[in-house]
N, C-alpha and C. Protein backbone atom coordinates (compact mmCIF):
# COMPACT_ATOMS: atom_id res chain seq x y z
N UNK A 1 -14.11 -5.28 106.23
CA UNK A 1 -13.57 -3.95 106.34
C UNK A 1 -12.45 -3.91 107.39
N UNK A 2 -12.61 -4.77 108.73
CA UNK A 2 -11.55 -4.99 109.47
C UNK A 2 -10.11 -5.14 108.91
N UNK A 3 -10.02 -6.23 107.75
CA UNK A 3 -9.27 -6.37 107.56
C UNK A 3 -8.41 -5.57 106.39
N UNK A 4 -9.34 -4.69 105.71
CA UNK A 4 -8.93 -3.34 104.99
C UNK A 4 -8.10 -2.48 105.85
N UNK A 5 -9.02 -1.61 106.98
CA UNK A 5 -8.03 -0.71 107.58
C UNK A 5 -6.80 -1.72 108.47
N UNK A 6 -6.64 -2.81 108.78
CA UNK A 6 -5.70 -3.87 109.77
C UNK A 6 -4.23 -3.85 108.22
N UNK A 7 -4.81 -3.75 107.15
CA UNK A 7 -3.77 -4.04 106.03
C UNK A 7 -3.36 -2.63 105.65
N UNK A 8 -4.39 -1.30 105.78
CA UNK A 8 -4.02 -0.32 105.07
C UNK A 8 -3.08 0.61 106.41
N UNK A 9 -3.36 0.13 107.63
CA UNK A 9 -2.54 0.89 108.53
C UNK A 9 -1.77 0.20 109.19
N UNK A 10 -1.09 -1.13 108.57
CA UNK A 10 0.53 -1.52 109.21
C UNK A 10 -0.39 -2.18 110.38
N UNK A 11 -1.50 -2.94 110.95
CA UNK A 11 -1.35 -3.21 112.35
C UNK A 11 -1.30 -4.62 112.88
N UNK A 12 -0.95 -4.55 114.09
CA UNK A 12 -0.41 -6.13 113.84
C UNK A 12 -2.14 -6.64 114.58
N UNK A 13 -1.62 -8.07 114.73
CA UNK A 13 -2.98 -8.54 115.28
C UNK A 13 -3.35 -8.76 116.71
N UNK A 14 -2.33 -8.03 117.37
CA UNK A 14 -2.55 -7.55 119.02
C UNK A 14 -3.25 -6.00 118.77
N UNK A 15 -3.57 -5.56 117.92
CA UNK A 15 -4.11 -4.40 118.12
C UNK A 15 -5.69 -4.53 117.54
N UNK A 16 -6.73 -3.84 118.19
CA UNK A 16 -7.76 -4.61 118.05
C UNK A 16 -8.39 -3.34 116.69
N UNK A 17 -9.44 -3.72 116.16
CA UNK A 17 -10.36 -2.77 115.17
C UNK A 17 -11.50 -3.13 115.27
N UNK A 18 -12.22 -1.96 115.76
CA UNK A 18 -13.38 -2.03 116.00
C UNK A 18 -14.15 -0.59 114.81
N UNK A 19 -15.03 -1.74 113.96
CA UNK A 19 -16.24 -0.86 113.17
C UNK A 19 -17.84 -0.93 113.57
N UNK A 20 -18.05 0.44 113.31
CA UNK A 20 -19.53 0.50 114.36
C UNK A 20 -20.63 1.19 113.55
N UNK A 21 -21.74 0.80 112.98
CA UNK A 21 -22.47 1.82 112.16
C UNK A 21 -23.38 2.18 113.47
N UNK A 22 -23.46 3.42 113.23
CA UNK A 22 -24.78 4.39 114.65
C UNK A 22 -25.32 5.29 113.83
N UNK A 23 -26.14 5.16 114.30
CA UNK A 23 -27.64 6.42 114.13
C UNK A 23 -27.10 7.65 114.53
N UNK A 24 -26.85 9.05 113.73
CA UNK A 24 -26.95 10.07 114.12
C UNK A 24 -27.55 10.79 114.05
N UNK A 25 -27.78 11.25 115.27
CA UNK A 25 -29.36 12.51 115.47
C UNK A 25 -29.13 13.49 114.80
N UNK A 26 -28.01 14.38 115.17
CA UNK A 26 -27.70 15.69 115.02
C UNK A 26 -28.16 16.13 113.83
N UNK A 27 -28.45 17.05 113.79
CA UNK A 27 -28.66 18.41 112.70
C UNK A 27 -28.17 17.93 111.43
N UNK A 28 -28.34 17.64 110.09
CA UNK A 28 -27.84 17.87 109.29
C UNK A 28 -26.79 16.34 108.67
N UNK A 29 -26.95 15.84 109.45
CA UNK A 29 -26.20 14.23 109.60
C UNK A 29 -26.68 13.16 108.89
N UNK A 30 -26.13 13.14 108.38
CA UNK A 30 -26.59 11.26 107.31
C UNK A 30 -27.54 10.64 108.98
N UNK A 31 -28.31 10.24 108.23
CA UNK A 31 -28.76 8.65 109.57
C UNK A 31 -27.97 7.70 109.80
N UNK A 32 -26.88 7.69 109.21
CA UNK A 32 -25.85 6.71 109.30
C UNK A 32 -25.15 6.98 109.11
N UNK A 33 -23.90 6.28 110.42
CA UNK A 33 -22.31 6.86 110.02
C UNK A 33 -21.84 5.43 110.46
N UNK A 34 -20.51 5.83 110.01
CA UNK A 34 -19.39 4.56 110.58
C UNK A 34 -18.44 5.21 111.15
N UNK A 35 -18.30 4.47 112.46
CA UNK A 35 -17.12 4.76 113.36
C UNK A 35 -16.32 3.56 112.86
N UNK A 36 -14.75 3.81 112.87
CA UNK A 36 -13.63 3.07 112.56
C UNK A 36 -12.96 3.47 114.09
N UNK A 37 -12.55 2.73 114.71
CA UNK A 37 -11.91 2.86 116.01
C UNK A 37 -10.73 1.79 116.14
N UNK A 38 -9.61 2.14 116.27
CA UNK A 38 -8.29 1.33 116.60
C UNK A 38 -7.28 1.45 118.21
N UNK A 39 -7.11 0.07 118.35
CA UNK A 39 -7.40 -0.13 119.84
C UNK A 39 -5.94 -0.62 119.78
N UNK A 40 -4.51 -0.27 120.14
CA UNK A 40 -3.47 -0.80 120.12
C UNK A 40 -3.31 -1.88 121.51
N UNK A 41 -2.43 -2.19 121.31
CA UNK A 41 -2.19 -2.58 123.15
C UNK A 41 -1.19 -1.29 123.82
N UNK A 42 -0.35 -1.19 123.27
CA UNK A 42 0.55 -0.05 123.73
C UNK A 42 0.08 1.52 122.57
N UNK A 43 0.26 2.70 123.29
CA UNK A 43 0.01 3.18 122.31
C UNK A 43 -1.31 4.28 122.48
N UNK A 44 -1.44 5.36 122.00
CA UNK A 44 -3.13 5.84 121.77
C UNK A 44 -4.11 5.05 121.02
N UNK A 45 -5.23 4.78 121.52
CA UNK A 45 -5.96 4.93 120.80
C UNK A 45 -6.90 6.15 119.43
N UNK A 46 -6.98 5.62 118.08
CA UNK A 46 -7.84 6.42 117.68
C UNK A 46 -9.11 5.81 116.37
N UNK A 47 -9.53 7.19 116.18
CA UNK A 47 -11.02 7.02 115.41
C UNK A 47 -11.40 7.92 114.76
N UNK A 48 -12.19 6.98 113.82
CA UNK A 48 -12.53 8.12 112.32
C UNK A 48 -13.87 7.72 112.46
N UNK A 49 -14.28 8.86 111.75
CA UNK A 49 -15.94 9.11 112.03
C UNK A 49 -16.27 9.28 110.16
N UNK A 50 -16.57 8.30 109.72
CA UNK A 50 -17.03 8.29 108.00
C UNK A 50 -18.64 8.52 108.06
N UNK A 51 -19.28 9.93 107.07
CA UNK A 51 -20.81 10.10 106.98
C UNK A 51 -21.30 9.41 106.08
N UNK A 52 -21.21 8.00 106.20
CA UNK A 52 -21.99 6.77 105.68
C UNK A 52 -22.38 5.77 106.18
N UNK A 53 -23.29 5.27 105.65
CA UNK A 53 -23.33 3.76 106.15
C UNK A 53 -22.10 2.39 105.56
N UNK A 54 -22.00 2.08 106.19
CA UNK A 54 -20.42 0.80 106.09
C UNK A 54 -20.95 0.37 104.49
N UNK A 55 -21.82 -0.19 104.12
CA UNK A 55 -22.39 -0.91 102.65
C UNK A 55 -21.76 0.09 101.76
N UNK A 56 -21.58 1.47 102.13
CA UNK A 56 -21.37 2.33 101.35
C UNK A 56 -19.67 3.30 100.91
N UNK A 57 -19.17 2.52 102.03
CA UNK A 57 -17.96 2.73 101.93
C UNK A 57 -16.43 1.97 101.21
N UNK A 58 -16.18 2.48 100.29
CA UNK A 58 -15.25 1.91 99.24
C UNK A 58 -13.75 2.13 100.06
N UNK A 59 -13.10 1.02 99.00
CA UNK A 59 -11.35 0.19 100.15
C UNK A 59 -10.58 1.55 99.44
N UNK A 60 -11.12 2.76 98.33
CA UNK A 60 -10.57 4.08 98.21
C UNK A 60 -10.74 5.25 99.19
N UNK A 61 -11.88 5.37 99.89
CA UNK A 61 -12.89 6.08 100.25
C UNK A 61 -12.03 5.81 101.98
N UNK A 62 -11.80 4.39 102.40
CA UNK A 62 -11.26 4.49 103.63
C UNK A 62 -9.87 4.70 103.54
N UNK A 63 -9.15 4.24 102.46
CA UNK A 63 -7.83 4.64 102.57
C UNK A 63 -7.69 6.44 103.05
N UNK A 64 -8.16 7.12 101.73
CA UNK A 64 -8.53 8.60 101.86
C UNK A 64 -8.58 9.19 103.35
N UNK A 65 -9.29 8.66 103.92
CA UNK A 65 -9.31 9.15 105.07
C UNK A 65 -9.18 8.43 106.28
N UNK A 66 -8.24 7.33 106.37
CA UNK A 66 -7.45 6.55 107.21
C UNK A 66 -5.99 7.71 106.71
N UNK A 67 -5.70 7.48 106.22
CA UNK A 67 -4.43 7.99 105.53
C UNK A 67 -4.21 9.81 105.65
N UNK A 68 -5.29 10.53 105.43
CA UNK A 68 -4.98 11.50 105.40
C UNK A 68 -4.53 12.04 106.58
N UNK A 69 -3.54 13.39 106.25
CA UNK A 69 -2.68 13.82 107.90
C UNK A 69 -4.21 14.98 108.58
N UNK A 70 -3.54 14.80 109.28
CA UNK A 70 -4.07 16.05 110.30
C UNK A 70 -2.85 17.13 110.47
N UNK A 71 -3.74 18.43 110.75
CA UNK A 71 -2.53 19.36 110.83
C UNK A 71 -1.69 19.21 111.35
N UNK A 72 -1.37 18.38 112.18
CA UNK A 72 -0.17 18.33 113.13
C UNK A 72 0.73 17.06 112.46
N UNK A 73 0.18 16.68 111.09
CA UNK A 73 1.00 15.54 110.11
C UNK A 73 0.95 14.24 110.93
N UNK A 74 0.28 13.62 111.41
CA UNK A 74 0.12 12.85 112.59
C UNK A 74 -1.82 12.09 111.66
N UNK A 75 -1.42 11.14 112.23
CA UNK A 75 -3.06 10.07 111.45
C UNK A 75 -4.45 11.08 112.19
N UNK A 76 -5.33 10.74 111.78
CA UNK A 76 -6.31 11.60 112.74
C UNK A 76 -6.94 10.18 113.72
């Protein structure tokens, strides 16, 4: 999967990607999510929060929401 979002968002290989499946407690929450977190060297960091478990996530499913804007037209 690293190398899905590393190909689907342009990054080079000084920038790090980190995927994380965690247990979520909260209310109403899958038991499993995946954090996608991207670690530039220069640059913000950011992160997407997918309500699945990683086994369950399709190279459509992350584009979708790697890709999609945020209101401010900017990656989330």
């Amino acid at each position: 999967m690293k190398e899905t979002v590393r190909t689907l968002l342009g990054l080079d290989d000084d920038t790090a990607v980190i995927i994380r499946e965690l247990a979520c407690t909260e209310p109403g929450c899958p038991p499993l999510e995946t954090v996608v977190a991207v670690l530039p060297m220069d640059g913000a960091a950011r992160r997407w929060t997918l309500h699945r478990p990683t086994d369950q996530i399709t190279e459509d499913g992350l584009r979708a929401v790697l890709l999609a804007p945020t209101p401010d037209g900017a990656s989330a």
